[in-house]
N, C-alpha and C. Protein backbone atom coordinates (compact mmCIF):
# COMPACT_ATOMS: atom_id res chain seq x y z
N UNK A 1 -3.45 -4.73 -5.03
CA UNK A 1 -4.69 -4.62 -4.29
C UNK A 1 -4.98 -3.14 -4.04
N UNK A 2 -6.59 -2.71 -3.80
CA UNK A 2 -6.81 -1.81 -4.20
C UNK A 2 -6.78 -0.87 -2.45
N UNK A 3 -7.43 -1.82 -1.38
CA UNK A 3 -7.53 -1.88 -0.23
C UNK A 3 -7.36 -3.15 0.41
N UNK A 4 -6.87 -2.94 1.82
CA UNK A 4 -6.59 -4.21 2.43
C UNK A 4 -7.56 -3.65 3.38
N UNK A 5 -8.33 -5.15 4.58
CA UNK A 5 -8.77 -4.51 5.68
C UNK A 5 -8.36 -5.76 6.19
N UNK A 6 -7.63 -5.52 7.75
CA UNK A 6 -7.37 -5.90 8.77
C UNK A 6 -7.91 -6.16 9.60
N UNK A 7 -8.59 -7.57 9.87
CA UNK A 7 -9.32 -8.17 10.93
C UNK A 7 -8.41 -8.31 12.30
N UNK A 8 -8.97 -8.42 13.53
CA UNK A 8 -8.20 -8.69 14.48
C UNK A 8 -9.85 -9.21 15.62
N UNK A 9 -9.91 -10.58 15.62
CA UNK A 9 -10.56 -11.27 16.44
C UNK A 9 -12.34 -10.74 16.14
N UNK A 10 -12.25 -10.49 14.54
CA UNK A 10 -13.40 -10.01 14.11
C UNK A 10 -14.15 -8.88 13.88
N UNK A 11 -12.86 -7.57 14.53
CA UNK A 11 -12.80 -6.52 14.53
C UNK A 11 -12.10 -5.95 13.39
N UNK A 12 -12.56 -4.76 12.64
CA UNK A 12 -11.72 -4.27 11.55
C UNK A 12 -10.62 -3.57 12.17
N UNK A 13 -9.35 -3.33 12.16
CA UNK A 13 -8.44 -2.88 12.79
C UNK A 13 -7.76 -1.90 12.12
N UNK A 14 -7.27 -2.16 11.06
CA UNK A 14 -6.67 -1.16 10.49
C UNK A 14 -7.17 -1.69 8.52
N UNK A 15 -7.02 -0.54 7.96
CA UNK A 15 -7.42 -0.82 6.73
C UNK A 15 -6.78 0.47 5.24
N UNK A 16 -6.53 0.37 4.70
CA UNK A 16 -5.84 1.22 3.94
C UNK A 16 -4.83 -0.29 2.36
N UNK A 17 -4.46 0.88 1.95
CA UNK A 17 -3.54 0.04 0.77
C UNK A 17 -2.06 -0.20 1.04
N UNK A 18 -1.42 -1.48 1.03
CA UNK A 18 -0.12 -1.69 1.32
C UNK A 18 0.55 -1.12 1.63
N UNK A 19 0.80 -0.29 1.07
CA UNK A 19 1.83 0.97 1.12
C UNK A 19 1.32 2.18 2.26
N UNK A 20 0.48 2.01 2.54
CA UNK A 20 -0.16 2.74 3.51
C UNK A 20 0.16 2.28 5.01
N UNK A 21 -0.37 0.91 4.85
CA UNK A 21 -0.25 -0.03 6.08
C UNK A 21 1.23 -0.47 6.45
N UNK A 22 2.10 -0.35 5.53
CA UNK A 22 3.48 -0.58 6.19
C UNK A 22 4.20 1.03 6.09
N UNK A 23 3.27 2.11 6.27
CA UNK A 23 4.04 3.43 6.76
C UNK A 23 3.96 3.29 8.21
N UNK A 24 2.63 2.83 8.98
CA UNK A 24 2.89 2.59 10.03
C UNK A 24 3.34 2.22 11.06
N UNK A 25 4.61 0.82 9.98
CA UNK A 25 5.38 -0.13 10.57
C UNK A 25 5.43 -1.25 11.67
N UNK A 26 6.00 -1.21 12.45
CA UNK A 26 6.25 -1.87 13.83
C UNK A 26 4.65 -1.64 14.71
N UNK A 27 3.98 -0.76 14.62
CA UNK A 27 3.08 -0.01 15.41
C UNK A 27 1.77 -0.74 14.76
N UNK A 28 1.19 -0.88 13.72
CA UNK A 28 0.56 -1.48 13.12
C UNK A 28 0.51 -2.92 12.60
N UNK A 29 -0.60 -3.74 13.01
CA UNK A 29 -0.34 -5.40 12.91
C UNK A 29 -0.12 -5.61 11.71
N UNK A 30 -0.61 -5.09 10.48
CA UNK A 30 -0.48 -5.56 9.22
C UNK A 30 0.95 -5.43 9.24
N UNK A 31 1.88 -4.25 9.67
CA UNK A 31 3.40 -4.26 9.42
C UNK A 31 3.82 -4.93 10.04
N UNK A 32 3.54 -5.47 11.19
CA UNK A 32 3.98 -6.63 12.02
C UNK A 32 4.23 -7.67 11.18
N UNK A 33 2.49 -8.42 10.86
CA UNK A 33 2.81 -9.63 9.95
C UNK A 33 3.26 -9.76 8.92
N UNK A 34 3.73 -8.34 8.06
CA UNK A 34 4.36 -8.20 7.74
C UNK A 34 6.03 -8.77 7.26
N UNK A 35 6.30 -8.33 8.52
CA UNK A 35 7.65 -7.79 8.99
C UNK A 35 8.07 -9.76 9.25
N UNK A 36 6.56 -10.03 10.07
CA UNK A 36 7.13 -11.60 10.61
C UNK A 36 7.23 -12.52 8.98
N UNK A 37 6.38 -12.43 7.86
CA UNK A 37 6.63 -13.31 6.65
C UNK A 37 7.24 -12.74 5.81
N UNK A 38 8.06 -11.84 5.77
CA UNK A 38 8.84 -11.42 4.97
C UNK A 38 10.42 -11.76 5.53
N UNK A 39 10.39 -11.74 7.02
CA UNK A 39 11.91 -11.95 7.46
C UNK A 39 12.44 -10.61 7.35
N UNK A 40 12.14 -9.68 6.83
CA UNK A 40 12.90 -8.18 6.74
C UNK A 40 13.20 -8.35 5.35
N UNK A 41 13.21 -9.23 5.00
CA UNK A 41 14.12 -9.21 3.57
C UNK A 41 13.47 -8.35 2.53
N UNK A 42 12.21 -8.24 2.55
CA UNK A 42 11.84 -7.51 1.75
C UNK A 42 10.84 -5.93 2.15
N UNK A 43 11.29 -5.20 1.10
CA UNK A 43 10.05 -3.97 1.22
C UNK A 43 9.33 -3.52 0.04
């Protein structure tokens, strides 16, 4: 994907490309949900 954008209750929240959005990690929801369907297992 070329860009992701991050809704949050209809609001754009955060938006950038994968690799972008999980530099932010823990701090950022996309790395959150992330973090929650991956289990950690993956990066």
């Amino acid at each position: 994907m070329d860009r992701i954008v991050v809704l949050d209750q209809g609001r754009i929240v955060e938006e950038g490309t994968h690799a972008e959005l999980l530099d932010a990690g823990s701090h950022g929801l996309y790395g959150r949900l992330w973090q929650h369907q991956s289990g950690g297992f993956l990066v």
